[in-house]
C-alpha atoms as a PDB file:
ATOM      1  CA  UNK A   1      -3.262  50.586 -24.934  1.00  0.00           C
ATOM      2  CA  UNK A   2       0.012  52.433 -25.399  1.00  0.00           C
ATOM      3  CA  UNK A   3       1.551  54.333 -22.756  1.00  0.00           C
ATOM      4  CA  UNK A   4      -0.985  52.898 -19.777  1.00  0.00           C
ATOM      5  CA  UNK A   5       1.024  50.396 -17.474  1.00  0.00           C
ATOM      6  CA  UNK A   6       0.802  46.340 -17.816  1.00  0.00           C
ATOM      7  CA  UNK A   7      -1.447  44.677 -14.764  1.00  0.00           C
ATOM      8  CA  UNK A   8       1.580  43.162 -13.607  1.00  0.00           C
ATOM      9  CA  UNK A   9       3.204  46.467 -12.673  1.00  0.00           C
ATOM     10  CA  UNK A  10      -0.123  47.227 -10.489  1.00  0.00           C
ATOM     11  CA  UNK A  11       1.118  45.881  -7.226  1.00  0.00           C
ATOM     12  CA  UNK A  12       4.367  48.470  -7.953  1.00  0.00           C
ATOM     13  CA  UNK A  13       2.332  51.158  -8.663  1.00  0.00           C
ATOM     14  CA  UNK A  14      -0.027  50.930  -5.715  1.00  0.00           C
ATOM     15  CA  UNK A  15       2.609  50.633  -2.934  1.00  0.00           C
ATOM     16  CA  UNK A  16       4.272  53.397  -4.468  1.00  0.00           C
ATOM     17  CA  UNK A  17       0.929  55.719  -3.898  1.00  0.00           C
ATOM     18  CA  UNK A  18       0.841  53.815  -0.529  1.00  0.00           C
ATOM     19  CA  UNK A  19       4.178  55.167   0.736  1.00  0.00           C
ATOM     20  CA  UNK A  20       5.055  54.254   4.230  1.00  0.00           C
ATOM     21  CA  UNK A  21       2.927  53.903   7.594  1.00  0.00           C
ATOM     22  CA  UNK A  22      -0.217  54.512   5.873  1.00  0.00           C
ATOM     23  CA  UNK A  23      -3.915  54.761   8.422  1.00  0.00           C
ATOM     24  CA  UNK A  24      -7.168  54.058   6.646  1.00  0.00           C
ATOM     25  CA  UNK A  25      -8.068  57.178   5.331  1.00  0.00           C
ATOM     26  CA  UNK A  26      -4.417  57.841   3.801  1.00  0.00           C
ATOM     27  CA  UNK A  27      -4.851  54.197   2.279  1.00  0.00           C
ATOM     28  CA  UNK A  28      -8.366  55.012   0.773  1.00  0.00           C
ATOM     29  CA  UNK A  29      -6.635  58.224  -0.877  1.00  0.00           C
ATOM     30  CA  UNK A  30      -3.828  56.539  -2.084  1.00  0.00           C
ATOM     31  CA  UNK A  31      -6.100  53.482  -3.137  1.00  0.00           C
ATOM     32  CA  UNK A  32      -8.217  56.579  -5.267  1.00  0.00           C
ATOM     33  CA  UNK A  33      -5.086  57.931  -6.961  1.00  0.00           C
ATOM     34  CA  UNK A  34      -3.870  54.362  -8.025  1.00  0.00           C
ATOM     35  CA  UNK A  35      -7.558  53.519  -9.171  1.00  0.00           C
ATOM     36  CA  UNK A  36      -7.708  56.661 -10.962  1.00  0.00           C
ATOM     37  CA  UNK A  37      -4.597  55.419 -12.884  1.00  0.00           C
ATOM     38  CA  UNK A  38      -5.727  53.702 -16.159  1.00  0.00           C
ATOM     39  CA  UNK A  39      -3.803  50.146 -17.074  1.00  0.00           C
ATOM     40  CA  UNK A  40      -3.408  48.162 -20.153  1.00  0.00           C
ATOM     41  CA  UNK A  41      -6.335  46.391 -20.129  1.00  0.00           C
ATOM     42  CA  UNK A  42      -9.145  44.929 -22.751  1.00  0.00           C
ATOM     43  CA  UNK A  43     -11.952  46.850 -23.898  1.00  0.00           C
ATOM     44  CA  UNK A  44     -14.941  45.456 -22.180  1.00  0.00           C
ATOM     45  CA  UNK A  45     -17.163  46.693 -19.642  1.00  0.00           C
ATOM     46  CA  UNK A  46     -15.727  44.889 -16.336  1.00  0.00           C
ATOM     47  CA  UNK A  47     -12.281  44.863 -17.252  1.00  0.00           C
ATOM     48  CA  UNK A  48     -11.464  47.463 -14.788  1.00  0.00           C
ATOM     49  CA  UNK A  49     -12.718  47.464 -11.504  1.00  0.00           C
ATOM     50  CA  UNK A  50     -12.347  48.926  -7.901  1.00  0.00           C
ATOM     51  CA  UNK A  51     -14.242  47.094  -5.210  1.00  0.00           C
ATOM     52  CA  UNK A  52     -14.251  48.720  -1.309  1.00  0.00           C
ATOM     53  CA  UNK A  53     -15.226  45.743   1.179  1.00  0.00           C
ATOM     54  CA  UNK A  54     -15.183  45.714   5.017  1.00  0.00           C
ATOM     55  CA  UNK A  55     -16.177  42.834   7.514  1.00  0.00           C
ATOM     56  CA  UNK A  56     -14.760  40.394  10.198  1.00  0.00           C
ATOM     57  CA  UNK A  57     -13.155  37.730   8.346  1.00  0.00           C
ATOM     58  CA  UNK A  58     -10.827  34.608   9.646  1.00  0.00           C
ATOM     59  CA  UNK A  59      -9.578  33.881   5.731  1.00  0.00           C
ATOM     60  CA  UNK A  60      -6.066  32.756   6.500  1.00  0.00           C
ATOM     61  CA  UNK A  61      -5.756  33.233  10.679  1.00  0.00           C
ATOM     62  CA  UNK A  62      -7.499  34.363  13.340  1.00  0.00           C
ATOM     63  CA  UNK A  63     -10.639  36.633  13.153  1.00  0.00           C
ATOM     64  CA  UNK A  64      -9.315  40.237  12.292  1.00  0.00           C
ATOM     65  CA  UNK A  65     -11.959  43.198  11.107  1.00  0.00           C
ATOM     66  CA  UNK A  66     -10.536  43.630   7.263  1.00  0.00           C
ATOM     67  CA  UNK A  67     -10.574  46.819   5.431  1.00  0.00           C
ATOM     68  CA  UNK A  68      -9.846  45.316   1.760  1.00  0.00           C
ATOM     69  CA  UNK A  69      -9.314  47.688  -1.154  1.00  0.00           C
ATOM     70  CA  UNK A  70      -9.331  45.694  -4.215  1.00  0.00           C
ATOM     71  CA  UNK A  71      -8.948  46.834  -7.980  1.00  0.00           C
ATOM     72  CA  UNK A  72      -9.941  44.118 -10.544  1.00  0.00           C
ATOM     73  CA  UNK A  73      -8.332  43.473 -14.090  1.00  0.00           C
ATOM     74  CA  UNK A  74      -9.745  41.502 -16.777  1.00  0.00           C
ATOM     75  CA  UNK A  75      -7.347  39.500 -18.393  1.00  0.00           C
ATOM     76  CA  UNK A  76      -8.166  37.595 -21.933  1.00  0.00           C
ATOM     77  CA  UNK A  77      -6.443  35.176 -24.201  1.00  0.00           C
ATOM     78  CA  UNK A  78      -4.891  35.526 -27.569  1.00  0.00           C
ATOM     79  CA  UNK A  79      -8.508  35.556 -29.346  1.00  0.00           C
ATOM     80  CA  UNK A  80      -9.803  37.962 -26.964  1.00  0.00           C
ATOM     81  CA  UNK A  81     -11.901  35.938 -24.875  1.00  0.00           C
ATOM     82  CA  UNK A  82     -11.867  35.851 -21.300  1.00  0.00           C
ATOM     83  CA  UNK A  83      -9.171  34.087 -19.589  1.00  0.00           C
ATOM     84  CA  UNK A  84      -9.304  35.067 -15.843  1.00  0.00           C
ATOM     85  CA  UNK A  85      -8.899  37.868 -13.483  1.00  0.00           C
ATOM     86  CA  UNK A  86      -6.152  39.616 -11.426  1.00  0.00           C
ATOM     87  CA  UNK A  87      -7.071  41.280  -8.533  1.00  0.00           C
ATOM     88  CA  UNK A  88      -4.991  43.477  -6.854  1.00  0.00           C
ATOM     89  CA  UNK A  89      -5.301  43.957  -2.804  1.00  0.00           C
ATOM     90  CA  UNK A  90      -4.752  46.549  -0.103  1.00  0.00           C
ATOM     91  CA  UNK A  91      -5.890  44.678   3.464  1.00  0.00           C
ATOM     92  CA  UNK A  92      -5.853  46.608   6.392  1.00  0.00           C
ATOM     93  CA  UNK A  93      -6.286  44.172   9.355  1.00  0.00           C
ATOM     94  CA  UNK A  94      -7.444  45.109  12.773  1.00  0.00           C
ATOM     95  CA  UNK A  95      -7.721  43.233  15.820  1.00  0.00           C
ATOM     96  CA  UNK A  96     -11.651  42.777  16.292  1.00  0.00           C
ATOM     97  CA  UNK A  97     -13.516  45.486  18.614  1.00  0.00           C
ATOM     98  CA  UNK A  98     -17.373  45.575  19.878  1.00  0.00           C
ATOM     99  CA  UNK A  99     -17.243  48.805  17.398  1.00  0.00           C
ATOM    100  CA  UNK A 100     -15.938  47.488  15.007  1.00  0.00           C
ATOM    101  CA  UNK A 101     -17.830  44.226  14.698  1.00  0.00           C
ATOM    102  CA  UNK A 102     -21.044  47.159  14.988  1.00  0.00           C
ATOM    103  CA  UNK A 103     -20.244  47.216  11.577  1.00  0.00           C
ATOM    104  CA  UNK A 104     -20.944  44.526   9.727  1.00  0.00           C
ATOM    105  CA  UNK A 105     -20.039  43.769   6.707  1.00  0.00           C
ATOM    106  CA  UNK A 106     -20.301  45.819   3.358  1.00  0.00           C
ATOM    107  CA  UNK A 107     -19.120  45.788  -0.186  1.00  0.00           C
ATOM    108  CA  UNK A 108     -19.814  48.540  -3.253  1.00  0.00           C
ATOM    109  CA  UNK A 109     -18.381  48.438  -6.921  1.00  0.00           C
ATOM    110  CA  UNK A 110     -16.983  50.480  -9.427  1.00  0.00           C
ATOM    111  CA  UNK A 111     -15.982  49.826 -12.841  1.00  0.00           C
ATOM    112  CA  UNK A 112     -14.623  52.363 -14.675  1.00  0.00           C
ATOM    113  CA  UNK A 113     -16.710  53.412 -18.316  1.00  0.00           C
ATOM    114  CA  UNK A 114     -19.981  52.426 -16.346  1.00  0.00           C
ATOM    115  CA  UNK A 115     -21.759  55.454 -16.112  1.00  0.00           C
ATOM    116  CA  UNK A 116     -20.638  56.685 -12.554  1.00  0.00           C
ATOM    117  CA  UNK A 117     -17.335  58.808 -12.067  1.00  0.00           C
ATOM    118  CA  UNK A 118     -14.515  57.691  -9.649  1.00  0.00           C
ATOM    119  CA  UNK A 119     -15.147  60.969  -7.800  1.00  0.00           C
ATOM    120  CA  UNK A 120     -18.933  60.133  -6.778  1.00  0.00           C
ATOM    121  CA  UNK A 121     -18.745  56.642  -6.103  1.00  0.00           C
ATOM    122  CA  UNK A 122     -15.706  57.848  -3.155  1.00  0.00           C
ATOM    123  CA  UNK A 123     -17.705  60.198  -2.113  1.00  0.00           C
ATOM    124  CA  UNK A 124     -20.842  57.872  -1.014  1.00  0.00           C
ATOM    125  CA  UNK A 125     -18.207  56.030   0.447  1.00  0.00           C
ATOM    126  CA  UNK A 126     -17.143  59.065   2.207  1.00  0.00           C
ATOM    127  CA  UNK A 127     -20.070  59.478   3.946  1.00  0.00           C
ATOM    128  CA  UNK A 128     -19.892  55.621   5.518  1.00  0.00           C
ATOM    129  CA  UNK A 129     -19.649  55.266   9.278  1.00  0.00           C
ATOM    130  CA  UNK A 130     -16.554  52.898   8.887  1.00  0.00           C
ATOM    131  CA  UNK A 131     -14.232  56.400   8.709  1.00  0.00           C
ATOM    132  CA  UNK A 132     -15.014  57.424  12.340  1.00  0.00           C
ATOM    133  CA  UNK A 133     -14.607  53.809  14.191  1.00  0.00           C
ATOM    134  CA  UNK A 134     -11.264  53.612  12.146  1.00  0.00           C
ATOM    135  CA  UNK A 135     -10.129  56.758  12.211  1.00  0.00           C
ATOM    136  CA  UNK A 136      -8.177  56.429  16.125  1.00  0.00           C
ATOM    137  CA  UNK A 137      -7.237  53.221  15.594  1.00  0.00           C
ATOM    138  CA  UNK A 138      -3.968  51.705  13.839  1.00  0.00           C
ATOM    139  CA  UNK A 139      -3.977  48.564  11.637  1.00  0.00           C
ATOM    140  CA  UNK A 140      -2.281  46.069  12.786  1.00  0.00           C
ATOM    141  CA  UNK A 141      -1.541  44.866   9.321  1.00  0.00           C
ATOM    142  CA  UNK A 142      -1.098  46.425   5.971  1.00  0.00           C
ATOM    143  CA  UNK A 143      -1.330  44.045   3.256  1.00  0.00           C
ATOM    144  CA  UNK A 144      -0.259  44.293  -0.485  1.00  0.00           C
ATOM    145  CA  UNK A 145      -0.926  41.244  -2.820  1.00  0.00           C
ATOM    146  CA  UNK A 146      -2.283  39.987  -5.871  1.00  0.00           C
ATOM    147  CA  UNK A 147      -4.196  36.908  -6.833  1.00  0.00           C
ATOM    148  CA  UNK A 148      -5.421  35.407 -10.031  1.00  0.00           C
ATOM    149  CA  UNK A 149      -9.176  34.547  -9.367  1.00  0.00           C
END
């Protein structure tokens, strides 16, 4: 669509709502504003999606508690079929802690033109215990990437 941004200027736009020295809860907000921001993408109903997982995870070193913040583009070929996706990451990493292996893991989806608004599905996340273990401790690790999956 014309004037939305390409996927591949995603990874620009979130660190620019990310800023500098960001703590969970002023990643989350930032992660809201930049998945509130609609991008070129096709007209299907998973084409855009936010996805807000937690969990102790040892994907590429040792075992760190993860706070991933993931938005999910659908990209298609030249006949408009599906080709692939791009997903588009915000990993805060923190050394594991008795409290914060407590709890568990936990994933919950949004895809924008589904039926639910951006604004409730944060909200129920809002309300999820994960705010108050994080909330006095620092990541050790801010991560900004994207993959094609």
């Amino acid at each position: 669509m014309r004037g939305r941004p390409a996927v591949g200027e995603a990874v620009r736009v979130l660190e620019g709502e990310l800023g500098a020295g960001a703590g969970a809860e002023e990643a989350w907000h930032a992660f809201l504003r930049f998945g509130g921001r609609l991008f070129d993408v096709p007209d299907t109903p998973e084409a855009d999606g936010l996805l807000f997982q937690y969990g102790i995870h040892a994907f590429d070193g040792p075992p760190a508690f993860t706070l991933d913040l993931v938005r999910q583009f659908e990209i298609v070929g030249s006949g408009g079929e599906y080709d692939h996706y791009v997903q588009v990451h915000c990993e805060l990493r923190y050394e594991p802690a008795p409290a914060l292996e407590g709890l568990g893991t936990f994933d919950s989806w949004f895809f924008h033109g589904a039926g639910e608004g951006l604004g409730d599905w944060a909200a129920r996340l809002a309300e999820r215990s994960v705010w108050e273990v994080l909330r006095p401790l620092g990541p050790a690790e801010i991560r900004v990437h994207q993959e094609r999956v």
